[in-house]
PDB file of N, CA and C in Angstrom:
ATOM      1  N   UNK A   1     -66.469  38.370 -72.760  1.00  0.00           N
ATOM      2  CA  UNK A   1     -67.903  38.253 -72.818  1.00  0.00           C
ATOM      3  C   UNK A   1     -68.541  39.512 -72.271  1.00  0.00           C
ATOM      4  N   UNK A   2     -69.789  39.682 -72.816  1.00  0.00           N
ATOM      5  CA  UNK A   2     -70.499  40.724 -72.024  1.00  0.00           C
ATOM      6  C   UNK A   2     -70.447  40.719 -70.730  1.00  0.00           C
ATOM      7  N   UNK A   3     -70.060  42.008 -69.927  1.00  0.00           N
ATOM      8  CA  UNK A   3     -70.563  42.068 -68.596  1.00  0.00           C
ATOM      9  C   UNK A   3     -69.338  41.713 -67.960  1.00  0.00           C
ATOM     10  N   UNK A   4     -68.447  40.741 -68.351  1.00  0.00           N
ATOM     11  CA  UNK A   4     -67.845  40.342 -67.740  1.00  0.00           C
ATOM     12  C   UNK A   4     -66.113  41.008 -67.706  1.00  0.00           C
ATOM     13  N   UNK A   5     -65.556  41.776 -66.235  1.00  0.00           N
ATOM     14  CA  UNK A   5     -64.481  42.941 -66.065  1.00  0.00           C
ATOM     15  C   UNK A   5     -63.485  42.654 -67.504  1.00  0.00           C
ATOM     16  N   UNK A   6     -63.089  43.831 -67.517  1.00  0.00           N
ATOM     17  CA  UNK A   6     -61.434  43.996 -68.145  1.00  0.00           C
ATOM     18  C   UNK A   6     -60.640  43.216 -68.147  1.00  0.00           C
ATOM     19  N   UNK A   7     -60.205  42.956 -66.236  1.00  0.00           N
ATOM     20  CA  UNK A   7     -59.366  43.115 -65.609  1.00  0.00           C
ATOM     21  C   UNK A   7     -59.712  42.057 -64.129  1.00  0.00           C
ATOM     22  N   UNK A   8     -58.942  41.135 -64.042  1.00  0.00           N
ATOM     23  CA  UNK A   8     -59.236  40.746 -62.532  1.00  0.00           C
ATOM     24  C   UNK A   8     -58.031  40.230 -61.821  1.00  0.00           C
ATOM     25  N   UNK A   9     -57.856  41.036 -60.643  1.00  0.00           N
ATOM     26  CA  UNK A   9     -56.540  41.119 -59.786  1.00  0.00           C
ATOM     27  C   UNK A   9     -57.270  40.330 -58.633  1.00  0.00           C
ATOM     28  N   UNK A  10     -56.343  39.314 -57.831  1.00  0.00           N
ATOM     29  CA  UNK A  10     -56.308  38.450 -56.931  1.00  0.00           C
ATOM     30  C   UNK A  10     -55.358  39.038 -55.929  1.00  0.00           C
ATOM     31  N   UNK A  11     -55.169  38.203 -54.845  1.00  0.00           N
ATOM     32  CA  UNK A  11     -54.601  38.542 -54.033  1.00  0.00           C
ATOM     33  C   UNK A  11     -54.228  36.995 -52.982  1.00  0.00           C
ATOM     34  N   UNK A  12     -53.603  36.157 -53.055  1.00  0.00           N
ATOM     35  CA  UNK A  12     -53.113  35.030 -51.992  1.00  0.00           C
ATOM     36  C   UNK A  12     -53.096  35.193 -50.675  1.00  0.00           C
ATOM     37  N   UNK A  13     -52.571  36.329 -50.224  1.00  0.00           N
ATOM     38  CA  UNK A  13     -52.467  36.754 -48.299  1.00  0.00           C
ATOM     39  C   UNK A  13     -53.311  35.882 -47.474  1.00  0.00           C
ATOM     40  N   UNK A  14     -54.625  36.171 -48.254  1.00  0.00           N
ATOM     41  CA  UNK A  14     -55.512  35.214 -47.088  1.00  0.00           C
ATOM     42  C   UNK A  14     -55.694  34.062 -46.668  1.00  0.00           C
ATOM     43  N   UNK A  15     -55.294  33.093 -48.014  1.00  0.00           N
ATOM     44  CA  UNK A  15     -54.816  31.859 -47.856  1.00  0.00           C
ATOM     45  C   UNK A  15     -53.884  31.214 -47.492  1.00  0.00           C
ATOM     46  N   UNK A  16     -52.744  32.401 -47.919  1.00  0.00           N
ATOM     47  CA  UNK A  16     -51.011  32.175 -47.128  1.00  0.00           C
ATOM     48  C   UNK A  16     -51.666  31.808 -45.393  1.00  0.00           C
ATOM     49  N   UNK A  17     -52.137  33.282 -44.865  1.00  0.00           N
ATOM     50  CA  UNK A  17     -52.234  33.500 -43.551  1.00  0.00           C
ATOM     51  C   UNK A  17     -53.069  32.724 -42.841  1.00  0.00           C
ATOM     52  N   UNK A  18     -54.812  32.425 -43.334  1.00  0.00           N
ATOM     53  CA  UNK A  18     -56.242  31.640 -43.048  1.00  0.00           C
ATOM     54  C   UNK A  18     -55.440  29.872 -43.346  1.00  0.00           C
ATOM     55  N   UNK A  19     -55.149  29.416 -44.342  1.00  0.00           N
ATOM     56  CA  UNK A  19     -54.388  28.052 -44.372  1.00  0.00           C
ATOM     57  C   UNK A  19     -53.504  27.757 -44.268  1.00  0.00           C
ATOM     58  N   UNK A  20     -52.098  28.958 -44.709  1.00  0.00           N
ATOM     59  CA  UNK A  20     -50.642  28.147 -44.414  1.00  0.00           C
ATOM     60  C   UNK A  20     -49.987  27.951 -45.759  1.00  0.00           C
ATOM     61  N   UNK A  21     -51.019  28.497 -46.859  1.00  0.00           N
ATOM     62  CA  UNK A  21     -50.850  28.532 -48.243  1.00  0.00           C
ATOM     63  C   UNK A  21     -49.173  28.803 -48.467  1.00  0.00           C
ATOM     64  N   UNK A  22     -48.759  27.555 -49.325  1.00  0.00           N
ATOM     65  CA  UNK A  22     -47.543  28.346 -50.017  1.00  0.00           C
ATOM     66  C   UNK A  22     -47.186  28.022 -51.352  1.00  0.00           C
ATOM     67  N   UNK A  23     -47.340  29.172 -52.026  1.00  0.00           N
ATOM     68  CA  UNK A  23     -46.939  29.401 -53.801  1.00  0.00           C
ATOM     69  C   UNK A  23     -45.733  28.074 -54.320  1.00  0.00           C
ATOM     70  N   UNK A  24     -46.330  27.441 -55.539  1.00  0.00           N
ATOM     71  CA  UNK A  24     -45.543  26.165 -55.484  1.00  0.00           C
ATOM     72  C   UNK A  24     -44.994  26.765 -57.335  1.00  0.00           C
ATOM     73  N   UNK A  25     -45.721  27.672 -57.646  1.00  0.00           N
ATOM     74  CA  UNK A  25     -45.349  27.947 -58.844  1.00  0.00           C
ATOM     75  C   UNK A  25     -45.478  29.438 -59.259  1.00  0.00           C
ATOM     76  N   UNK A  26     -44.195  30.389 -59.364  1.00  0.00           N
ATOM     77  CA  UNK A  26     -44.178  31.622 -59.602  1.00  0.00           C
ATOM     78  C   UNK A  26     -43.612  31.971 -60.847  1.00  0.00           C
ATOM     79  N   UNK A  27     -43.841  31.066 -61.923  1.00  0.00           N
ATOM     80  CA  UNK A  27     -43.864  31.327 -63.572  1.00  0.00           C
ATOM     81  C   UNK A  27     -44.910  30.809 -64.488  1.00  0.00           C
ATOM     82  N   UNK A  28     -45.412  31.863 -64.558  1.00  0.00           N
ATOM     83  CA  UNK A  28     -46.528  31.281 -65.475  1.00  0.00           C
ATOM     84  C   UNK A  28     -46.071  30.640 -66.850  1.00  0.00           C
ATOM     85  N   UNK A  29     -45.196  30.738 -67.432  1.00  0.00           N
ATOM     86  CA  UNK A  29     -44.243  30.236 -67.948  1.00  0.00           C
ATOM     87  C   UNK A  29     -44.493  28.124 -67.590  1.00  0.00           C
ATOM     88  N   UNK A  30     -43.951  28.311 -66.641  1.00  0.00           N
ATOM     89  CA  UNK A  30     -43.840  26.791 -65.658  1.00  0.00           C
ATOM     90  C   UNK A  30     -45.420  26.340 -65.774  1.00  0.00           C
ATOM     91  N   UNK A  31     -46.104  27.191 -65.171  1.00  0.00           N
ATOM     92  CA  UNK A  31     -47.504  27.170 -65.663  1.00  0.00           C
ATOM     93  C   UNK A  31     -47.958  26.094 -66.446  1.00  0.00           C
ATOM     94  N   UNK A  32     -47.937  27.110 -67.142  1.00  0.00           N
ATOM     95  CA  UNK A  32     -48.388  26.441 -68.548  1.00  0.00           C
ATOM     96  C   UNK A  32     -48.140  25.598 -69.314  1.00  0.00           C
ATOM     97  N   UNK A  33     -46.648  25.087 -68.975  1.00  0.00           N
ATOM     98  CA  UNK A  33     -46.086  24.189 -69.397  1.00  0.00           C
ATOM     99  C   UNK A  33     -46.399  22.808 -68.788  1.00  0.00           C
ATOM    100  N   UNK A  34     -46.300  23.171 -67.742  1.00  0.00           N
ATOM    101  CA  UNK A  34     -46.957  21.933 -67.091  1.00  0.00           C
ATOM    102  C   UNK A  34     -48.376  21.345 -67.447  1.00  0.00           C
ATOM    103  N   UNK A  35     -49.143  22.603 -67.566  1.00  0.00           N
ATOM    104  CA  UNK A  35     -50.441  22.018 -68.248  1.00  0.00           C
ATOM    105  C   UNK A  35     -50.407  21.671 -69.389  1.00  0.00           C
ATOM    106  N   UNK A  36     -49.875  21.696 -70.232  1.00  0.00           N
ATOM    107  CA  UNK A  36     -50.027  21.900 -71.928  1.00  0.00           C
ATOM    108  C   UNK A  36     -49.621  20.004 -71.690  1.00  0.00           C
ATOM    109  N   UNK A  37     -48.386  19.863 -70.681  1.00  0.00           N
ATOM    110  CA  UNK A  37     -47.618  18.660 -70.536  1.00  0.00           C
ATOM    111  C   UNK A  37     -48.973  17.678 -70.184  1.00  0.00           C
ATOM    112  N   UNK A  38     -49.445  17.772 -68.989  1.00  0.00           N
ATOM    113  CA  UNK A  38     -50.601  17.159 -68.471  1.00  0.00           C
ATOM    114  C   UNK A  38     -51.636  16.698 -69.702  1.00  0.00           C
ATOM    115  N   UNK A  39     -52.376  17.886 -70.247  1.00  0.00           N
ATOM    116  CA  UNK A  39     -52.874  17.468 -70.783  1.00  0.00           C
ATOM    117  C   UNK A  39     -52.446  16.944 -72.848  1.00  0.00           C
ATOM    118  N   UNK A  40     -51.420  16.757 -72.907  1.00  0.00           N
ATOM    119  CA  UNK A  40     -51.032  16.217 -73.912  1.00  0.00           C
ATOM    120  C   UNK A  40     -50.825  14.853 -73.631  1.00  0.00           C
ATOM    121  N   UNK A  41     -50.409  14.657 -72.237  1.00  0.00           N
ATOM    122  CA  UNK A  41     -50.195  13.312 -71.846  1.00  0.00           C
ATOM    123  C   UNK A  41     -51.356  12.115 -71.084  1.00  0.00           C
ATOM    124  N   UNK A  42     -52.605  13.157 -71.167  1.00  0.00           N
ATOM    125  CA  UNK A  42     -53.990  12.603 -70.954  1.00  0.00           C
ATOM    126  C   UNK A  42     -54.912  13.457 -71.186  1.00  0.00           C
ATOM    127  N   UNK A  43     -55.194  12.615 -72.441  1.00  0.00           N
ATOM    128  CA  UNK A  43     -56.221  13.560 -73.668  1.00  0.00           C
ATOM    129  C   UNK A  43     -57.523  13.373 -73.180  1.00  0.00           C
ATOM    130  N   UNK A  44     -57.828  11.896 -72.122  1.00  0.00           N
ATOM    131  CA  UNK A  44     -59.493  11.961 -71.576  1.00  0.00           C
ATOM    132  C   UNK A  44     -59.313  12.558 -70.431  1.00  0.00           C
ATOM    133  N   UNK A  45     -58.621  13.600 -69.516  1.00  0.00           N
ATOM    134  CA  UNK A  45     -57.893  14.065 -68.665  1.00  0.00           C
ATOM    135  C   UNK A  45     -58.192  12.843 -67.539  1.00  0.00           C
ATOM    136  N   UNK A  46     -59.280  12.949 -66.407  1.00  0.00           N
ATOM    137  CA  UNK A  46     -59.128  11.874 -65.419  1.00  0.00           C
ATOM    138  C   UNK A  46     -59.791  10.488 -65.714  1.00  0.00           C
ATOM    139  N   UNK A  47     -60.391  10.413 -67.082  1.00  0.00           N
ATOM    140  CA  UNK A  47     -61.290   9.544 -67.182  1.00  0.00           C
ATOM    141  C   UNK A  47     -60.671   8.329 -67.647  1.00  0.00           C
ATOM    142  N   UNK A  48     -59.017   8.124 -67.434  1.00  0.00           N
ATOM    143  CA  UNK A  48     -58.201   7.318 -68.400  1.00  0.00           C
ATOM    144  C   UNK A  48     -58.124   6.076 -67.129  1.00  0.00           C
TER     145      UNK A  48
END
């Protein structure tokens, strides 16, 4: 869309360090699969 970056890089540290954050999924791969799964398996997503 107009206006809106290239490019947008994140960064976790602060949440690791500020909450205790820890990465439960490092494949986006897994990702996505999981979602595609989710929502194939609830098409009104929470409204079921």
């Amino acid at each position: 869309r107009a206006g809106d970056p290239a490019i947008l890089i994140a960064s976790s540290e602060k949440a690791k360090s500020v909450l205790g954050w820890k990465l439960r999924y490092d494949s986006l791969e897994k990702i996505m699969g999981d979602a595609w799964r989710w929502h194939k398996n609830n098409p009104d997503g929470y409204n079921q």
